[in-house]
Protein backbone atom coordinates (compact mmCIF):
# COMPACT_ATOMS: atom_id res chain seq x y z
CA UNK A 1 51.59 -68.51 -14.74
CA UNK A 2 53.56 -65.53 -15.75
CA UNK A 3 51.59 -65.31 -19.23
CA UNK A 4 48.21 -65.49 -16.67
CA UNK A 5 49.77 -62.22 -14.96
CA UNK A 6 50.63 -60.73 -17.90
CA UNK A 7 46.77 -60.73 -19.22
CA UNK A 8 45.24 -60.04 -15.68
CA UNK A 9 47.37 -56.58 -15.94
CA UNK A 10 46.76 -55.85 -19.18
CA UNK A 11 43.01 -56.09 -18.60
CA UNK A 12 43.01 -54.40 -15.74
CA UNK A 13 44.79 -51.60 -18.00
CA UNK A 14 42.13 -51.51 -20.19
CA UNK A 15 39.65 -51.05 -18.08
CA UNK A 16 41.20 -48.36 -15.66
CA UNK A 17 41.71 -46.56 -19.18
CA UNK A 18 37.99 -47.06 -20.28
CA UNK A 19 36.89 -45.61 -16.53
CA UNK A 20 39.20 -42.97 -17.01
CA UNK A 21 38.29 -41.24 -20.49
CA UNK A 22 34.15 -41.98 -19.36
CA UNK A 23 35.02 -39.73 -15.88
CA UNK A 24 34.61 -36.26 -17.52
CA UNK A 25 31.12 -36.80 -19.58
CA UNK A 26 30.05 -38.56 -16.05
CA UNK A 27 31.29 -35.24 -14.00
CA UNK A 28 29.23 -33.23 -16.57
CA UNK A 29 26.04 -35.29 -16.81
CA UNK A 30 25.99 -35.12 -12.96
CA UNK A 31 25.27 -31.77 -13.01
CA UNK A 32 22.02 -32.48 -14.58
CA UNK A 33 21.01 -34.37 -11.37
CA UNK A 34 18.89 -33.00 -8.78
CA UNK A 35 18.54 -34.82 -5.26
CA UNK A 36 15.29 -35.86 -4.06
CA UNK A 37 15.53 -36.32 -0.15
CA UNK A 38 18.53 -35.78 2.46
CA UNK A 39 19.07 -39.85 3.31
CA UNK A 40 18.80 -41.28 6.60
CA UNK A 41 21.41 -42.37 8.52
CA UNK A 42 20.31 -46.34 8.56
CA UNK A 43 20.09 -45.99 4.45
CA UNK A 44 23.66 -44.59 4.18
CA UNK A 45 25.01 -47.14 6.27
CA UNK A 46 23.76 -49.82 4.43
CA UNK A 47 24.24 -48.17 0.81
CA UNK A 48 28.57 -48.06 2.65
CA UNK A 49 28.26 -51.97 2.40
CA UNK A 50 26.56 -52.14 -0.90
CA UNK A 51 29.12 -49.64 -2.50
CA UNK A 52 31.70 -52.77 -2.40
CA UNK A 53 29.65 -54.65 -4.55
CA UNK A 54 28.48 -51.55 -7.29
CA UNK A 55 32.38 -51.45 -7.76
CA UNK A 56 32.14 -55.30 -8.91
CA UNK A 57 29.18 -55.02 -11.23
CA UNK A 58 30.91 -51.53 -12.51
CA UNK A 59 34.28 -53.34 -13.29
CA UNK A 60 32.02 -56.20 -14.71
CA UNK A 61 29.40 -54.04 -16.98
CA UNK A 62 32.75 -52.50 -18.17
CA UNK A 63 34.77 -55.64 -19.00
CA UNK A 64 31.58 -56.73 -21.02
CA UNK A 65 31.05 -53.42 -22.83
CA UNK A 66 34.80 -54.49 -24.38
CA UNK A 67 34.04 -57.82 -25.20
CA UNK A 68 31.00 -56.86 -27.00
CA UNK A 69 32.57 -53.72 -28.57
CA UNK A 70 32.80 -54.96 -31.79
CA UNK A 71 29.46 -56.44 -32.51
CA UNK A 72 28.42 -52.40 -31.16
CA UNK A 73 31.12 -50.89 -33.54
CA UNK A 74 28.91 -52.41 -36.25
CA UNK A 75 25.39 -51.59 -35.39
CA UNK A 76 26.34 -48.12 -34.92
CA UNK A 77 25.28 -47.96 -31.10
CA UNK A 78 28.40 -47.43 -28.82
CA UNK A 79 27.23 -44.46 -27.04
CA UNK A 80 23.83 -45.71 -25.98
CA UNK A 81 26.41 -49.06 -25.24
CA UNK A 82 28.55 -47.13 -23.24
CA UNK A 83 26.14 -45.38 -21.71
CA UNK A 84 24.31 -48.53 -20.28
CA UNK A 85 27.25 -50.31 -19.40
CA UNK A 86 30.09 -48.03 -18.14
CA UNK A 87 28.37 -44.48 -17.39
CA UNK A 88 25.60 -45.50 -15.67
CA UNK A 89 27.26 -48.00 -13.20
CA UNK A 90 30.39 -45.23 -12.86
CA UNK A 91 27.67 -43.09 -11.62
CA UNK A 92 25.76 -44.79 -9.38
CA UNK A 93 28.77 -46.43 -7.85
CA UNK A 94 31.63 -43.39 -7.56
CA UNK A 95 29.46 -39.88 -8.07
CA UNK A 96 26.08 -40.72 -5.90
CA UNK A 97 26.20 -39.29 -2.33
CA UNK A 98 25.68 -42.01 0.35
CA UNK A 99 21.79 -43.05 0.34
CA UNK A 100 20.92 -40.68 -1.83
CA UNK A 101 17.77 -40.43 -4.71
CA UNK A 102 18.39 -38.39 -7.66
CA UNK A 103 15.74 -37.22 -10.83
CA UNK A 104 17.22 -37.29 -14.15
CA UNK A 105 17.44 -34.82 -16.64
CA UNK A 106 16.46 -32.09 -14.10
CA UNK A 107 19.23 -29.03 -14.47
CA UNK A 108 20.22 -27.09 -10.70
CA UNK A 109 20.69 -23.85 -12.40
């Protein structure tokens, strides 16, 4: 059991770290974001009970951007990898207002 904890910590480790060094390109690629429409109140309160479960697929889209790591090490595509699987779930799940639509790729300068 103690070997059990010992690997349940260490993973969780690992992917705290991962989140942690993918925060600032997600802060600056958020920028890049322009919102679409103010949401209504009915659409941010359900999007509040959703947000629960964009945390599990984030921490799960992580955990399998590790495993497959290697096999992406070798075909030369980690960014578009990490991009798939860890930035674009960090987004959507800890940088999106409540309810709200954004465009890509349009710059609010």
């Amino acid at each position: 059991m103690k070997g059990f904890r010992s690997r349940v910590v260490t993973l969780i480790s690992v992917l705290l770290t991962l989140a942690m060094f993918s925060f600032p390109a997600t802060a600056e690629e958020a920028t890049r974001h322009t919102r679409v429409e103010d949401p209504s109140i009915t659409r941010m309160a359900a999007e509040l009970f959703v947000r629960p479960v964009m945390l599990v697929g984030t921490v799960v889209s992580t955990a399998l951007f590790v495993v497959t790591l290697p096999f992406t090490v070798l075909s030369d595509d980690v960014g578009t990898a990490a991009d798939t699987l860890v930035t674009g779930p960090f987004k959507t799940t800890f940088m999106r207002c409540l309810g709200c639509t954004y465009v890509e790729g349009v710059n609010n300068q």
